[in-house]
Protein backbone atom coordinates (compact mmCIF):
# COMPACT_ATOMS: atom_id res chain seq x y z
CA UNK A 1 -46.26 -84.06 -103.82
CA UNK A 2 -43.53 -85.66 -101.53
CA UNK A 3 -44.70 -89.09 -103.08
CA UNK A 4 -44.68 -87.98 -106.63
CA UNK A 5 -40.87 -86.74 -106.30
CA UNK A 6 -39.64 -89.99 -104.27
CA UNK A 7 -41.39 -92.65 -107.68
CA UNK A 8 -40.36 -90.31 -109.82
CA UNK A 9 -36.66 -90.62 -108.43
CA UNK A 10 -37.51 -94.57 -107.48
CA UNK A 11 -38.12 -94.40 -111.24
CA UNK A 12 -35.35 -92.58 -112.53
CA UNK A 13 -33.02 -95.14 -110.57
CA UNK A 14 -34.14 -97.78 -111.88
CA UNK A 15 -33.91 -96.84 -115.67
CA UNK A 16 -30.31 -95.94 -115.18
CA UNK A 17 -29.72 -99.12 -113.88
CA UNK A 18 -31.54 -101.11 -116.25
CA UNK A 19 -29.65 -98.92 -118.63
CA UNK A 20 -25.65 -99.72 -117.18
CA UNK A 21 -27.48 -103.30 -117.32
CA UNK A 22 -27.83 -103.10 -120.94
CA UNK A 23 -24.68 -101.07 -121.78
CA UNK A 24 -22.69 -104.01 -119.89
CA UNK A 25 -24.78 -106.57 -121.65
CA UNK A 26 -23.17 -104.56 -125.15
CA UNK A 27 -19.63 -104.21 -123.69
CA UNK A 28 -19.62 -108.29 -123.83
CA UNK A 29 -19.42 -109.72 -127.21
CA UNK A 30 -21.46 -112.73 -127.51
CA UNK A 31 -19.98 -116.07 -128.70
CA UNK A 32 -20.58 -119.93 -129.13
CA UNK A 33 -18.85 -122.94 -129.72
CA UNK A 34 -18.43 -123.66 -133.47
CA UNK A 35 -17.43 -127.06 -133.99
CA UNK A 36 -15.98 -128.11 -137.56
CA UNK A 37 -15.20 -124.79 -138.62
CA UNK A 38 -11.53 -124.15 -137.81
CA UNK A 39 -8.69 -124.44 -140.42
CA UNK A 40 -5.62 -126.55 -138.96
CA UNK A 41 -3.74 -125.00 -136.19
CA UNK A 42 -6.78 -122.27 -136.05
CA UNK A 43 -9.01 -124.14 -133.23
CA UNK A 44 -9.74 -122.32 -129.94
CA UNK A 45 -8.94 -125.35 -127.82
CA UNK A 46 -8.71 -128.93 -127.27
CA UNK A 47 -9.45 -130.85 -130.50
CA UNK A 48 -9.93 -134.34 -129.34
CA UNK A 49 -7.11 -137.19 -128.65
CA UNK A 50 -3.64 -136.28 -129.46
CA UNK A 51 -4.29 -132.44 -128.86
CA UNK A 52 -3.70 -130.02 -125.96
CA UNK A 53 -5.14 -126.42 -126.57
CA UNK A 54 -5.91 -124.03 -129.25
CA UNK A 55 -3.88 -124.18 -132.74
CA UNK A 56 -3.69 -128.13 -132.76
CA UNK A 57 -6.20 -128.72 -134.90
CA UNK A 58 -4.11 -130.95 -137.44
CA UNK A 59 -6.70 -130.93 -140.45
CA UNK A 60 -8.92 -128.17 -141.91
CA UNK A 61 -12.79 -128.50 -140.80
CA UNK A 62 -11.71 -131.08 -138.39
CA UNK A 63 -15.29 -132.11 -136.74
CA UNK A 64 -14.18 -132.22 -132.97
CA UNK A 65 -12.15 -128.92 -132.95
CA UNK A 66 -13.94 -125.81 -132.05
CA UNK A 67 -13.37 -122.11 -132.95
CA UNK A 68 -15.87 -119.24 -131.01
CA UNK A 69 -17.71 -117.38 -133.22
CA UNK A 70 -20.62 -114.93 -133.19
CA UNK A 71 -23.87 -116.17 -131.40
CA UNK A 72 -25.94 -117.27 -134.25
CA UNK A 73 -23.42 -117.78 -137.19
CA UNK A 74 -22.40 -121.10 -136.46
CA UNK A 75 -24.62 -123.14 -138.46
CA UNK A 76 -24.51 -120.99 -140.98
CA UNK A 77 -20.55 -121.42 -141.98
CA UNK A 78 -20.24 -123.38 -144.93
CA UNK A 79 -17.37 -125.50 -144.99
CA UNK A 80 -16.39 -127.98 -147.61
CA UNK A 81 -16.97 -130.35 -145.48
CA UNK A 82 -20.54 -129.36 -144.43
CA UNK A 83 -21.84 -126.50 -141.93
CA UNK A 84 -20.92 -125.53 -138.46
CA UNK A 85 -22.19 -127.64 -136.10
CA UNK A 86 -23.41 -126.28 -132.35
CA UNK A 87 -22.33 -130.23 -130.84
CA UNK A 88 -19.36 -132.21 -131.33
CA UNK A 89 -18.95 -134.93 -133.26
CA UNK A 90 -16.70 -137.58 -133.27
């Protein structure tokens, strides 16, 4: 009987953590590099020579600024200028 209580608390343990695991997992929102996507001045960071850090973009849909955006979504932005692209391009 001992041994039945201790798994069943082993158990118990374990799920909770497994559980904070998950809720942690939740807490973090998951994003990705989006390159081509941003409007000007709307990039997340660097956009290739001539730029320092987010909102230098200097054209709309520029293909080597980035913007983070929902894991998954990225190539599915439609931009006049084509879709989202996971790598940069130059």
């Amino acid at each position: 009987m001992n041994h039945r209580h201790a798994a069943s608390f082993a158990f118990a343990v374990a799920a909770l953590v497994a559980g904070a695991t998950h809720a942690d997992d939740a807490a973090q929102p998951k994003v990705e590099k989006c390159w081509g996507v941003a409007k000007a001045g709307q990039n997340d960071c660097a956009a290739g020579p001539g730029t320092t850090c987010a909102g230098t973009a200097k054209a709309d849909y520029q293909k080597n600024a980035w913007k983070n955006v929902p894991t998954g979504t990225c190539t599915s932005i439609q931009t006049p200028k084509g879709h989202g692209s996971l790598t940069k391009e130059a």
